[in-house]
Protein backbone atom coordinates (compact mmCIF):
# COMPACT_ATOMS: atom_id res chain seq x y z
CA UNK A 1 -79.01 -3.99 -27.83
CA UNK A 2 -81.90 -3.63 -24.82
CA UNK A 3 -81.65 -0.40 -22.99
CA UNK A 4 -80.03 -2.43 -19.87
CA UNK A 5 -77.22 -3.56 -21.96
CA UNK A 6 -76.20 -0.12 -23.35
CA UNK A 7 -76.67 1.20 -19.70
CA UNK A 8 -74.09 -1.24 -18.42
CA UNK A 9 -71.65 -0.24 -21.39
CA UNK A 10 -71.79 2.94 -20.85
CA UNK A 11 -70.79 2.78 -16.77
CA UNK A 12 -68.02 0.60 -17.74
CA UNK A 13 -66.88 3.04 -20.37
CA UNK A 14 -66.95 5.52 -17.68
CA UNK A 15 -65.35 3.10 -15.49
CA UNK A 16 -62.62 2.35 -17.70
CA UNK A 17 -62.07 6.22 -18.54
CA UNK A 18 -61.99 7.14 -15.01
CA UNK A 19 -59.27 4.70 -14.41
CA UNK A 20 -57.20 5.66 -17.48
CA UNK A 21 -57.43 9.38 -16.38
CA UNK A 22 -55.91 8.47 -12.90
CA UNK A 23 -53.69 6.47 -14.04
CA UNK A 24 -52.38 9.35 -15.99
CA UNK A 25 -52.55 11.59 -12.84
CA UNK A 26 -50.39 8.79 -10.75
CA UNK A 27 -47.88 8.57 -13.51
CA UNK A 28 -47.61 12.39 -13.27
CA UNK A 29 -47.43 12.50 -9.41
CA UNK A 30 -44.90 9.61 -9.62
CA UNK A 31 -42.86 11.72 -12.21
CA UNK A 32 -43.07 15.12 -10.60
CA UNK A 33 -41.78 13.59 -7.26
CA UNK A 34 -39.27 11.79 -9.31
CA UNK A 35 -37.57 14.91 -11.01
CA UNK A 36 -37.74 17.30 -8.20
CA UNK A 37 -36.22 14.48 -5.26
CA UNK A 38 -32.35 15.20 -4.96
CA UNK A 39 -30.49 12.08 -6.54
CA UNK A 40 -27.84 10.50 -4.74
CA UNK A 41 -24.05 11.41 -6.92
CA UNK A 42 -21.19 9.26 -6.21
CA UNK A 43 -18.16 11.06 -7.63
CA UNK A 44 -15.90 7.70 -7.73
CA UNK A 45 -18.74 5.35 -9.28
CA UNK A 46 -17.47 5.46 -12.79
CA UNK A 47 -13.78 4.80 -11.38
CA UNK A 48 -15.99 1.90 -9.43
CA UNK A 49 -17.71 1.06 -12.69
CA UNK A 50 -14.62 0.64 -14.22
CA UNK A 51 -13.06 -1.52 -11.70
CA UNK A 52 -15.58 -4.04 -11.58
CA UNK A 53 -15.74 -4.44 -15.32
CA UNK A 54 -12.38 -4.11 -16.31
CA UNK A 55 -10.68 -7.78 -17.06
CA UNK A 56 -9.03 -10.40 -14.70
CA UNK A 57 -6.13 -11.05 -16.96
CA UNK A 58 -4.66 -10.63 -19.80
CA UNK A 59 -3.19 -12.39 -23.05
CA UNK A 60 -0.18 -11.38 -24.26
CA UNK A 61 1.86 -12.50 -27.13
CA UNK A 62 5.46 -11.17 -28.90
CA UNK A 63 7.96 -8.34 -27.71
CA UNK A 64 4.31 -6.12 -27.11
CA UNK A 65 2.99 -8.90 -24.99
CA UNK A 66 6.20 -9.11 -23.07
CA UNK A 67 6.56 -5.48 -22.88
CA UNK A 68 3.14 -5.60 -21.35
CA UNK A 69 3.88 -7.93 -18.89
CA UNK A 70 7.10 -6.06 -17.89
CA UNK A 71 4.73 -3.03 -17.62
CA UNK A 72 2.17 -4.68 -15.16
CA UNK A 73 5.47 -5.94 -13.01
CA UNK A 74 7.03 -2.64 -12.46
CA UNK A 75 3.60 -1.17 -11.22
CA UNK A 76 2.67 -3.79 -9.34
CA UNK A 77 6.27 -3.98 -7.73
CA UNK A 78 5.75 -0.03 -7.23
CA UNK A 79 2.22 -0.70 -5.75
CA UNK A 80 3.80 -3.56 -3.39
CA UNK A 81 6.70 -1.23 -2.66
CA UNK A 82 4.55 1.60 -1.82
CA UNK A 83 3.35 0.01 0.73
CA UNK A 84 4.76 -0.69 4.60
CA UNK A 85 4.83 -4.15 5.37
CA UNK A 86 4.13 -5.55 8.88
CA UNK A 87 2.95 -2.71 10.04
CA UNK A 88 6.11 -0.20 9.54
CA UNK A 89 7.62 -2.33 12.61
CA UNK A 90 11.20 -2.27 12.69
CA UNK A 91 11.28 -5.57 15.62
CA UNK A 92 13.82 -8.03 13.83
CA UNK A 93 12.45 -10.76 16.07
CA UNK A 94 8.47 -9.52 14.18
CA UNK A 95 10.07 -9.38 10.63
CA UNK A 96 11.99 -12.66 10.87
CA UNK A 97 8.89 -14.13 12.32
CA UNK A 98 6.80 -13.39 9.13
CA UNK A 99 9.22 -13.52 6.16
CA UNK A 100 12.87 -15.15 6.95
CA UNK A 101 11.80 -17.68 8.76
CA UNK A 102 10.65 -19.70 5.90
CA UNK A 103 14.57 -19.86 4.40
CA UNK A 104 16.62 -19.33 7.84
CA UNK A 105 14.70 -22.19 9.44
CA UNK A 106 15.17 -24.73 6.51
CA UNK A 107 18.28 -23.39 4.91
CA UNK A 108 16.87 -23.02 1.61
CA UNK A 109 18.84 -21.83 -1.41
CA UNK A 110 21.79 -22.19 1.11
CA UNK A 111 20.57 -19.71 3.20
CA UNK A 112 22.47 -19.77 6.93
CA UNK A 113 20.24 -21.65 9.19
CA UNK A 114 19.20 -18.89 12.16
CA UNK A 115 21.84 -19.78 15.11
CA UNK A 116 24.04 -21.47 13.22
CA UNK A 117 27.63 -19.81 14.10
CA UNK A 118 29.59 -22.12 11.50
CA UNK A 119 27.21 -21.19 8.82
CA UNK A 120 27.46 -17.35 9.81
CA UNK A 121 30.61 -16.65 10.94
CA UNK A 122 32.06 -15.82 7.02
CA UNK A 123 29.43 -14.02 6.84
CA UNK A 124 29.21 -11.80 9.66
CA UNK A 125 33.33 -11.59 8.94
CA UNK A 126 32.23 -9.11 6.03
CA UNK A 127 30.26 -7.01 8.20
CA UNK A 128 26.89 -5.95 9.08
CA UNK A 129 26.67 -3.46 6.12
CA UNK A 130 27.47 -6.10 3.61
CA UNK A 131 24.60 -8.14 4.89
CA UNK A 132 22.13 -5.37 5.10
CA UNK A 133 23.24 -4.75 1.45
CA UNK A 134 22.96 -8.11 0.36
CA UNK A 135 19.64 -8.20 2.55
CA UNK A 136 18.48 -5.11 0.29
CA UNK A 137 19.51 -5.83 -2.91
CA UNK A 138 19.54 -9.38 -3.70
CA UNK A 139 22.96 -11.79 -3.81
CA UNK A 140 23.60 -14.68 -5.74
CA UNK A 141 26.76 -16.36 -3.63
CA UNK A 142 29.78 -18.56 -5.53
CA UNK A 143 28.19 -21.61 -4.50
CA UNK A 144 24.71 -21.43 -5.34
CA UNK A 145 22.96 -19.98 -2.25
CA UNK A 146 20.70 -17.43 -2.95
CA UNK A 147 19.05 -14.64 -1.41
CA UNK A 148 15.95 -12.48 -3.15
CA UNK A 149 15.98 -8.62 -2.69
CA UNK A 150 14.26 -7.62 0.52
CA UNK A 151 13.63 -10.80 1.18
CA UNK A 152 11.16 -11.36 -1.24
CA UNK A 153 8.94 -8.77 0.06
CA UNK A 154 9.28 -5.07 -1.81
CA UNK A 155 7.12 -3.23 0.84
CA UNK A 156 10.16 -3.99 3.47
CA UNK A 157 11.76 -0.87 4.15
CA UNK A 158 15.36 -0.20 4.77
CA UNK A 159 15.23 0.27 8.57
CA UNK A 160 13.42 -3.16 8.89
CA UNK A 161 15.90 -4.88 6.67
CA UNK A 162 18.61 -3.21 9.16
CA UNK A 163 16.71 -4.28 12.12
CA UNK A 164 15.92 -8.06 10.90
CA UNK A 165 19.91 -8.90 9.78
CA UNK A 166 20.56 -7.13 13.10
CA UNK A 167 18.48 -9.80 14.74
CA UNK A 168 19.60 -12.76 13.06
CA UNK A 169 23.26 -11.96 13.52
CA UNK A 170 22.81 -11.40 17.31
CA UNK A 171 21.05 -14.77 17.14
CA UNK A 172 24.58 -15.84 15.35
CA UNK A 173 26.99 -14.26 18.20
């Protein structure tokens, strides 16, 4: 080797060595700054974690399975229930608007077609508390007409089932 070439080895020796030593320095700058920042705690991301990860659906098979499934209906007819549909108004006109419409308008599942005073006249005969009850909890009439509890919508609550079979029979009168 001429004296040239060990000249240029040894400035890129140095060269390389100076970078590796600041290298290490920025690594220990960038580490220092790292550990002594405050980091940002979210007290609800595992529940958030867990939300996104946990599955769509479920498989279930047997009495478990349909135990399971029984399960996930109650709570998700509590979660419905708990809460206020429509926005807690108790305007029959409002609730009949968004939910009774679609069987009072049609008469589906024999349900009393809104206005109709042949079709409601037996039934307002029984009185408004029978109707708010059968509004409430569900009735399955003699002849096959049918009416789902609350409507169909568990988040109703008992003043707007009150105020919407108050509507509809004043619409009946």
């Amino acid at each position: 080797m001429t004296k040239s070439d060990r000249a240029t080895v040894r400035q890129l020796s140095f060269m390389i060595g100076g970078l590796l030593v600041l290298t290490a320095v920025l690594i220990g700058v960038a580490l220092t700054i790292y550990w002594h920042a405050p980091q940002e705690t979210d007290p609800n991301q595992s529940a958030q974690v867990a939300e996104r990860i946990a599955p769509a659906a479920g498989v279930y098979a047997g009495d478990t399975g349909r135990a399971a499934m029984q399960a996930a209906a109650e709570a998700a007819a509590k979660a419905a229930a708990s809460q206020v549909a429509y926005g807690g108004t108790t305007d029959g006109k409002t609730i009949y608007g968004h939910l009774c419409t679609s069987c009072h308008t049609a008469g589906v599942a024999g349900a009393p077609k809104l206005g109709d005073k042949a079709m409601w006249a037996p039934r307002i005969a029984q009185g408004i508390d029978t109707l708010i009850k059968h509004a409430t909890d569900g009735y399955h009439g003699p002849d096959g007409n049918f009416m789902p509890p609350k409507g169909g919508n568990p988040a109703l609550t008992d003043a707007q089932i009150k105020a919407a079979v108050t509507w509809i029979v004043g619409q009946a009168k």
